[in-house]
N, C-alpha and C. Protein backbone atom coordinates (compact mmCIF):
# COMPACT_ATOMS: atom_id res chain seq x y z
N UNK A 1 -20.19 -25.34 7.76
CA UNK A 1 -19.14 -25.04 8.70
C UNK A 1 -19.51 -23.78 9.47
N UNK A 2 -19.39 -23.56 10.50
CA UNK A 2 -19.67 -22.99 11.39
C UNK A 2 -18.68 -21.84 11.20
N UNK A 3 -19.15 -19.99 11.51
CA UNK A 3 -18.29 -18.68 11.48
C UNK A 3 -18.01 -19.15 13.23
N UNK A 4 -16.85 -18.68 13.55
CA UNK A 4 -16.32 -18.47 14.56
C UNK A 4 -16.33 -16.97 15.05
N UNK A 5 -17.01 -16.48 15.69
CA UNK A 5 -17.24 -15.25 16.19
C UNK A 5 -16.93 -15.02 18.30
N UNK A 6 -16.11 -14.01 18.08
CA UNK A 6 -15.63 -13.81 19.70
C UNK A 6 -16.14 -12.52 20.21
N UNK A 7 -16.38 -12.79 21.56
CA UNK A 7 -17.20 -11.64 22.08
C UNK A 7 -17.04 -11.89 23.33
N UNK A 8 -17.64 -10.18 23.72
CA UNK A 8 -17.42 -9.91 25.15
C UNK A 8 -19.01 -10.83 26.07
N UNK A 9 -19.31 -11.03 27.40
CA UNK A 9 -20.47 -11.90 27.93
C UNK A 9 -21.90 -10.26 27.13
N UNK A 10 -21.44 -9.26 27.28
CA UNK A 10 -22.71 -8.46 26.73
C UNK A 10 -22.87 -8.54 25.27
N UNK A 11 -21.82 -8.69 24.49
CA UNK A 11 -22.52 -9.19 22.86
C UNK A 11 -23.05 -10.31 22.81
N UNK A 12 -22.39 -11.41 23.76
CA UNK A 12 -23.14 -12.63 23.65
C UNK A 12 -24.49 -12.54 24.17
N UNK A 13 -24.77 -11.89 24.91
CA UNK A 13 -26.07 -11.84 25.85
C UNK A 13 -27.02 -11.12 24.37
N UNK A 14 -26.57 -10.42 23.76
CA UNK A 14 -27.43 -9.89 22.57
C UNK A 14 -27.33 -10.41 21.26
N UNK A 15 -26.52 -11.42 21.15
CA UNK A 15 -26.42 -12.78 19.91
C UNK A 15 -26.86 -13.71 19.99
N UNK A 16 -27.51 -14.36 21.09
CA UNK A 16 -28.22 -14.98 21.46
C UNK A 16 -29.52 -15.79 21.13
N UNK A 17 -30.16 -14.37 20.64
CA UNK A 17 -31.58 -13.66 19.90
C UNK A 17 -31.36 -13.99 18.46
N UNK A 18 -30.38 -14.13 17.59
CA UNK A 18 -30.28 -14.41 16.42
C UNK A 18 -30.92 -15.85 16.07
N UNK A 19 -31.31 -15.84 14.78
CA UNK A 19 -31.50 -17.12 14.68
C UNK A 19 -30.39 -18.31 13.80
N UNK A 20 -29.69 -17.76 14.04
CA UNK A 20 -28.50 -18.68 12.73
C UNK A 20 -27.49 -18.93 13.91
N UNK A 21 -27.57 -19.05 15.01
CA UNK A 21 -26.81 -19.88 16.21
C UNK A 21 -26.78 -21.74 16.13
N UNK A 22 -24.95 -21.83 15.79
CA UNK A 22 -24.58 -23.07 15.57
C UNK A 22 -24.38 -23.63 17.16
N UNK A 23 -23.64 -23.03 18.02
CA UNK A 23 -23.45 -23.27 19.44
C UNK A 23 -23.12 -21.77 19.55
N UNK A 24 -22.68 -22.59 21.43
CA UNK A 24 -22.28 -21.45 21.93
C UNK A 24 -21.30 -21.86 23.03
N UNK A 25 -20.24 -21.22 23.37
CA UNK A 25 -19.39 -21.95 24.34
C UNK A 25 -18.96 -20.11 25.14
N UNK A 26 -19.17 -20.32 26.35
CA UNK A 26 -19.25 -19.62 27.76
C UNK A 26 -18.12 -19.56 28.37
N UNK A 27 -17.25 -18.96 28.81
CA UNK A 27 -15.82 -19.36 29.58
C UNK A 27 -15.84 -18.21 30.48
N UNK A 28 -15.77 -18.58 31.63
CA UNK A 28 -15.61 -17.60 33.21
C UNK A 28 -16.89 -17.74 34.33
N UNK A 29 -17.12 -16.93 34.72
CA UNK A 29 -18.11 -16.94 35.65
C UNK A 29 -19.34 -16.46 35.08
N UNK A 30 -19.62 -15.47 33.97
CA UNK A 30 -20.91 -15.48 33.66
C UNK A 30 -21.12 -16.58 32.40
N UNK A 31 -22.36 -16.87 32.20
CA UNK A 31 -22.34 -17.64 30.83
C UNK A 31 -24.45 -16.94 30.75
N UNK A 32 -24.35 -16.77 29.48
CA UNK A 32 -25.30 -16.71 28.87
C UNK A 32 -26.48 -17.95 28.64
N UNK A 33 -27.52 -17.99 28.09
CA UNK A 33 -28.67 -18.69 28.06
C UNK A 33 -29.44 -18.86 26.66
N UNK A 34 -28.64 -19.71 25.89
CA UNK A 34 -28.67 -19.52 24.37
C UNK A 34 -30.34 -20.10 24.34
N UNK A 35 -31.27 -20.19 23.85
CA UNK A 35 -32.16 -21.23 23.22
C UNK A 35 -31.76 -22.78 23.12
N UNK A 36 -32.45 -23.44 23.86
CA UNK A 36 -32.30 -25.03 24.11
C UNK A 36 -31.91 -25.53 22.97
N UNK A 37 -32.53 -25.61 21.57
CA UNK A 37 -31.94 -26.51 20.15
C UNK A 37 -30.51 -25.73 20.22
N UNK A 38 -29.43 -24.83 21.01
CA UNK A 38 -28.40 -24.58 20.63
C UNK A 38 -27.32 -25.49 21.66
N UNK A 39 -26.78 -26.33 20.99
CA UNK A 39 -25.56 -26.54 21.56
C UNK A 39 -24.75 -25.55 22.81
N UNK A 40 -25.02 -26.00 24.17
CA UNK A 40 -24.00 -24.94 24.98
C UNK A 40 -23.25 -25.49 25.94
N UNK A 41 -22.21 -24.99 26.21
CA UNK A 41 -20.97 -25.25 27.13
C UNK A 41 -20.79 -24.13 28.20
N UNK A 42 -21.04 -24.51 29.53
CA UNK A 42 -20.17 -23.21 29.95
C UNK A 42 -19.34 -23.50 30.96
N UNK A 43 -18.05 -23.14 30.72
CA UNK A 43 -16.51 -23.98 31.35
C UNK A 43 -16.43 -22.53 32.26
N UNK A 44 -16.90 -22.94 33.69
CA UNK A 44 -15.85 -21.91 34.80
C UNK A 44 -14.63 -21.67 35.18
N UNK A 45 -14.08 -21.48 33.96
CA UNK A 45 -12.44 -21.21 33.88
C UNK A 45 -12.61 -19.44 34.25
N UNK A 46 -12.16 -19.49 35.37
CA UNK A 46 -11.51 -18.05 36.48
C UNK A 46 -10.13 -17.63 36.16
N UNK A 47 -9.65 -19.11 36.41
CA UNK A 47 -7.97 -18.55 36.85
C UNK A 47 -7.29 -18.31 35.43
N UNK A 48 -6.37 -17.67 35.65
CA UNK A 48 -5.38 -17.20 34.84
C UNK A 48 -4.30 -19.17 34.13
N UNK A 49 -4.19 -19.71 35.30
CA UNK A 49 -3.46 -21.22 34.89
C UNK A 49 -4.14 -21.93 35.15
N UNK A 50 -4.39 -22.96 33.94
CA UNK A 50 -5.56 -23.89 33.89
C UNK A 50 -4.59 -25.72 33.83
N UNK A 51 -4.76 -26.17 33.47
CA UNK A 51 -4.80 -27.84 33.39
C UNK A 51 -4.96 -28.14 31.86
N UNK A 52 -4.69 -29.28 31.68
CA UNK A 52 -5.32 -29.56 30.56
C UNK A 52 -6.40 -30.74 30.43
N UNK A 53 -6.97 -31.01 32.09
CA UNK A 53 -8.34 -31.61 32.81
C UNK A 53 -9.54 -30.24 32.06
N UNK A 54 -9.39 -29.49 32.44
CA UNK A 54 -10.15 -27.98 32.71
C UNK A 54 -10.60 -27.39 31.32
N UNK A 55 -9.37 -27.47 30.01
CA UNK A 55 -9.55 -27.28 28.80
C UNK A 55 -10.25 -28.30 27.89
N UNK A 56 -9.49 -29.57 28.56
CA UNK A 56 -10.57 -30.40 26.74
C UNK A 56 -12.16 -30.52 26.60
N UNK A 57 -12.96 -30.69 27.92
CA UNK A 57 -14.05 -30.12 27.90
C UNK A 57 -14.49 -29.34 26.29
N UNK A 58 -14.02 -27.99 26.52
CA UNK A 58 -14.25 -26.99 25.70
C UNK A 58 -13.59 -26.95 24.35
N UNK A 59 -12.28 -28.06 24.26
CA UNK A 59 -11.93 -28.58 23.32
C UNK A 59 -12.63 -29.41 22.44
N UNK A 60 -13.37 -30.28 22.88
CA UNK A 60 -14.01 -31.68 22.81
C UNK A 60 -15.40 -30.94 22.30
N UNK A 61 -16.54 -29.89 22.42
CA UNK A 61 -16.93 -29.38 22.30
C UNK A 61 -16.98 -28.48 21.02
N UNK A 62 -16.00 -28.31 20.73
CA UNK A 62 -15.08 -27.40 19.50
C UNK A 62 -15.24 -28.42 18.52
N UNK A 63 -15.08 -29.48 18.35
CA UNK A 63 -14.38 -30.13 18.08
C UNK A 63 -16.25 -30.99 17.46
N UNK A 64 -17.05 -31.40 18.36
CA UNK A 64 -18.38 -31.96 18.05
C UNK A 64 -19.23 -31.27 17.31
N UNK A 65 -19.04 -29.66 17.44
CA UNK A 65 -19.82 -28.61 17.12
C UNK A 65 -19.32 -27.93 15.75
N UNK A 66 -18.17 -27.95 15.64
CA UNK A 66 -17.68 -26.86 14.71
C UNK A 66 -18.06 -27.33 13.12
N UNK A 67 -18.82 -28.73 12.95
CA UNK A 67 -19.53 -28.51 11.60
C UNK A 67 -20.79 -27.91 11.45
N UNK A 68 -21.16 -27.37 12.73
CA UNK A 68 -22.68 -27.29 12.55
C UNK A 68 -22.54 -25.40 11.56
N UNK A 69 -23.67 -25.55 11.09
CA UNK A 69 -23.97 -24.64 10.13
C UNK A 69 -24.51 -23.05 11.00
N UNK A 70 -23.59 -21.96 10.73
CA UNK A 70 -24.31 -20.70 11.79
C UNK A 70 -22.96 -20.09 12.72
N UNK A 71 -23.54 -18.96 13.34
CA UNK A 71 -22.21 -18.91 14.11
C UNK A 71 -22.35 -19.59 15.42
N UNK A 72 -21.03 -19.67 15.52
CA UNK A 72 -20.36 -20.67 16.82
C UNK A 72 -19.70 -19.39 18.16
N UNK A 73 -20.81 -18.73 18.50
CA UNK A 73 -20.25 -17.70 19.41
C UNK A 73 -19.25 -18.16 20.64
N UNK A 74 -17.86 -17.57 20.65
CA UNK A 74 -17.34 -17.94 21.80
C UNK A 74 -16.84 -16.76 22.32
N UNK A 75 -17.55 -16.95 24.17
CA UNK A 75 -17.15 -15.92 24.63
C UNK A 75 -16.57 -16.14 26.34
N UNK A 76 -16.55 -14.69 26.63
CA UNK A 76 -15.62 -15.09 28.00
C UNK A 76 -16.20 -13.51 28.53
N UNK A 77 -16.11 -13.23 29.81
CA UNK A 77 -16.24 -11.67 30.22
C UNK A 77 -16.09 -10.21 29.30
N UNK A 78 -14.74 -10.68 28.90
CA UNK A 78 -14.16 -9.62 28.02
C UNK A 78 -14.26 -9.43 26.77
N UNK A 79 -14.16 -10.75 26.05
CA UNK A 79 -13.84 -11.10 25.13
C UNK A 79 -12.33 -10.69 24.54
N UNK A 80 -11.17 -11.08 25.21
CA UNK A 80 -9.88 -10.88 24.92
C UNK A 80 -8.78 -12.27 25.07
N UNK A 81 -9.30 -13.04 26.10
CA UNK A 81 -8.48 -13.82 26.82
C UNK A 81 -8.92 -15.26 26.72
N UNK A 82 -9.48 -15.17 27.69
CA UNK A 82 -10.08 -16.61 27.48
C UNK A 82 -10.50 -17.16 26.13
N UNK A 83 -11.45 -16.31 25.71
CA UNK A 83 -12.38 -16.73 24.54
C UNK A 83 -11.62 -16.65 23.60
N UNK A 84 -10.43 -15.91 23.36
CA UNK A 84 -9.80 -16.09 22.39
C UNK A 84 -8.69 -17.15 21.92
N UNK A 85 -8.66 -17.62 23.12
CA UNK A 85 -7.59 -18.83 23.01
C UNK A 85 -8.53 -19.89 22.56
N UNK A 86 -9.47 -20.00 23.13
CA UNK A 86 -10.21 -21.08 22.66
C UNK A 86 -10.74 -20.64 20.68
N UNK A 87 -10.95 -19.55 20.42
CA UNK A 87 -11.12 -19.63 19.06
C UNK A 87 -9.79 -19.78 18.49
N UNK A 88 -8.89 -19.42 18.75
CA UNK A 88 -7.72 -19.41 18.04
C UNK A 88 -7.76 -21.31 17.48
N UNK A 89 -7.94 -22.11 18.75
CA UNK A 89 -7.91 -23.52 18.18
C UNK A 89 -9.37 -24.16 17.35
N UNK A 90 -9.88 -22.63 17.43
CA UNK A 90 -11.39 -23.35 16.27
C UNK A 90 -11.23 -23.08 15.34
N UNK A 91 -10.61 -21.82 14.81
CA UNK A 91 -10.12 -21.58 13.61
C UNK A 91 -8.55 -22.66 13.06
N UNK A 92 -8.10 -22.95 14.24
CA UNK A 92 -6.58 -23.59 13.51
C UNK A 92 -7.46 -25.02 12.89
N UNK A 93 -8.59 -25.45 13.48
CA UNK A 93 -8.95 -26.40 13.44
C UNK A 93 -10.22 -26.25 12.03
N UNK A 94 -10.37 -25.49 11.77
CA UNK A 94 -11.37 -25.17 10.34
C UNK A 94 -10.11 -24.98 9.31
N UNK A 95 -9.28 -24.61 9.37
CA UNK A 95 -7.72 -24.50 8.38
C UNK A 95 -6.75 -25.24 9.00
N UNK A 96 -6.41 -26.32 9.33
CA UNK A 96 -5.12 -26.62 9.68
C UNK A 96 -4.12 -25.98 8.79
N UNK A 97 -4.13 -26.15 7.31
CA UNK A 97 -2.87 -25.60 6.30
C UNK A 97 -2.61 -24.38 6.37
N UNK A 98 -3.09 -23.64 7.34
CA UNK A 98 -2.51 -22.13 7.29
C UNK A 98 -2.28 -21.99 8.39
N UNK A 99 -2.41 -23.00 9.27
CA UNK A 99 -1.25 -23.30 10.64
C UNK A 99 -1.48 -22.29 11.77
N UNK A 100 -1.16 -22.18 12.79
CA UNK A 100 -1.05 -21.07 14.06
C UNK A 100 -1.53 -19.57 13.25
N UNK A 101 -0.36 -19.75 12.54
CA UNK A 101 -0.48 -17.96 11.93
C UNK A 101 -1.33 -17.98 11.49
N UNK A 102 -1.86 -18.59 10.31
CA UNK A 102 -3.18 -18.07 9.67
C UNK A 102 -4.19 -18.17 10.62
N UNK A 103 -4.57 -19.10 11.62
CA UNK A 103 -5.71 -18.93 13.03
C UNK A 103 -5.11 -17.17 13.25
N UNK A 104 -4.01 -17.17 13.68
CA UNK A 104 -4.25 -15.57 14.73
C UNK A 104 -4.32 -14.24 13.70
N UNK A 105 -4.13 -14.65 12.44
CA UNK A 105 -4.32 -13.88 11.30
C UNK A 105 -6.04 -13.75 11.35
N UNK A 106 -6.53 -14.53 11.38
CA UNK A 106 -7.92 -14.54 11.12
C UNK A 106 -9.02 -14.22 12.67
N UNK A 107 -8.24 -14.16 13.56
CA UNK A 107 -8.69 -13.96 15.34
C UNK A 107 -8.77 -12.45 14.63
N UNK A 108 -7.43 -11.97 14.17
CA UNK A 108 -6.73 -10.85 14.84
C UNK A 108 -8.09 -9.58 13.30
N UNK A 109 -8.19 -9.89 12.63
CA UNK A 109 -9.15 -9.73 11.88
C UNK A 109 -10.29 -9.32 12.14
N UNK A 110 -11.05 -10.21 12.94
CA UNK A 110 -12.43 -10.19 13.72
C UNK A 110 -12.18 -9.34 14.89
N UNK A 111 -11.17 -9.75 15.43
CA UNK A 111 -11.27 -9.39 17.04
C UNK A 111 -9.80 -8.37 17.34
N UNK A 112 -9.91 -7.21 16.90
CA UNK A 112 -8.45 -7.15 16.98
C UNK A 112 -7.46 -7.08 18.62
N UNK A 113 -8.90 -6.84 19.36
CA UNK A 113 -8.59 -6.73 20.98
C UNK A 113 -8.05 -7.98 21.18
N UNK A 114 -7.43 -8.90 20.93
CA UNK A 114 -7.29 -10.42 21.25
C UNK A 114 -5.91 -10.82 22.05
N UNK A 115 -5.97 -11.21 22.92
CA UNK A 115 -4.69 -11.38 23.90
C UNK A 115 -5.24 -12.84 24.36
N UNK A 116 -4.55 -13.67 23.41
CA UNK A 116 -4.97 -14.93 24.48
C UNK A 116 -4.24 -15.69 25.59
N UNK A 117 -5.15 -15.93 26.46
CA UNK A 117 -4.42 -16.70 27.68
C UNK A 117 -3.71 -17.58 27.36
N UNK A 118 -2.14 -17.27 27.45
CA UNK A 118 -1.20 -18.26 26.73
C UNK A 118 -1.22 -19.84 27.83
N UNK A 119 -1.84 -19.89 28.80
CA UNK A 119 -2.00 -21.25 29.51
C UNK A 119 -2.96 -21.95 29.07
N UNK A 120 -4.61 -21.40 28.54
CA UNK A 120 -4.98 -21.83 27.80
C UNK A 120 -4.61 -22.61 26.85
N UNK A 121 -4.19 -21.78 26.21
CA UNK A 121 -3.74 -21.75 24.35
C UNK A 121 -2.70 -23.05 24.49
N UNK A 122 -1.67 -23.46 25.71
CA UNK A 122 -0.74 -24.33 25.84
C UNK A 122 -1.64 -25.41 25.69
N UNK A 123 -2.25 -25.32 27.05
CA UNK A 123 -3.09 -27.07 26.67
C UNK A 123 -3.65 -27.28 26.04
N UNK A 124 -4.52 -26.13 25.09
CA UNK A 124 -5.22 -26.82 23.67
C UNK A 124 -4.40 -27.28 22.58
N UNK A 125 -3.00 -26.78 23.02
CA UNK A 125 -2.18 -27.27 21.71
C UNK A 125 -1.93 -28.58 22.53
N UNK A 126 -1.12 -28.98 23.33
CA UNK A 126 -0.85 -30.01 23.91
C UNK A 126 -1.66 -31.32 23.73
N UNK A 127 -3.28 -30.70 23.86
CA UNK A 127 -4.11 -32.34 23.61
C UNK A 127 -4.32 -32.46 22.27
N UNK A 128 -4.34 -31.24 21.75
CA UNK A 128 -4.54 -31.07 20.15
C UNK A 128 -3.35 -32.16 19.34
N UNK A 129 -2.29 -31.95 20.03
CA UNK A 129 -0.59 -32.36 19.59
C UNK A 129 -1.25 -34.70 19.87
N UNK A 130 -1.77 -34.19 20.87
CA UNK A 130 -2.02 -35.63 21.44
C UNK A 130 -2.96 -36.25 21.19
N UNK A 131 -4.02 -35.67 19.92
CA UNK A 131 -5.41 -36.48 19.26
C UNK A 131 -4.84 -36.94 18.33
């Protein structure tokens, strides 16, 4: 099972280099350049209100990847917003039984800077609600 690790585009740009990279998933305008055997995604999500066209992408992704063995870097510019909404549903999704809270219990742990884009975070629950 894959660590879920969140970061700003400059930690990712220097995690990269590791060798225990399960994927990697990119969100905004920069995206990094993992090593080809790594699984990568990179979703140009800009805006602040997204779709839920725009999210499952990166859902669907989450979702193919998150058994692989290593960390699963997800990042975004900041690492606060974007990227954190999207881990919040990688972790709910490695624990379902400890539900929402235990995901932002375990974000808030790693990452304590974490503010996730609650439009995000809507439509991953929404298709999540709808798999």
């Amino acid at each position: 099972m894959s660590k879920i690790e969140v970061m700003d585009v400059y930690e990712a740009r220097d995690a990269i280099a590791r060798t225990d990279l399960a994927a990697v998933l990119s969100i905004g305008e920069w995206a990094v350049d993992p090593p080809p055997d790594v699984p990568h995604l990179h979703l140009e999500i800009v805006n602040s209100m997204v779709s839920n066209d725009e999210v499952k992408p990166g859902l669907d992704f989450i979702r193919k990847n998150l058994d692989r063995k290593g960390a699963f870097i997800i990042h975004c510019v900041s690492g606060e917003r974007r990227s954190t909404a999207f881990a919040l549903a990688a972790l709910y999704l490695q624990a379902p039984k400890s539900g929402w809270g235990g995901a932002q219990a375990a974000l808030r742990a790693t990452r304590p800077r974490s503010y996730p884009n609650s439009s995000i975070l809507s439509s991953l629950r929404q298709l999540m609600k709808a798999q």
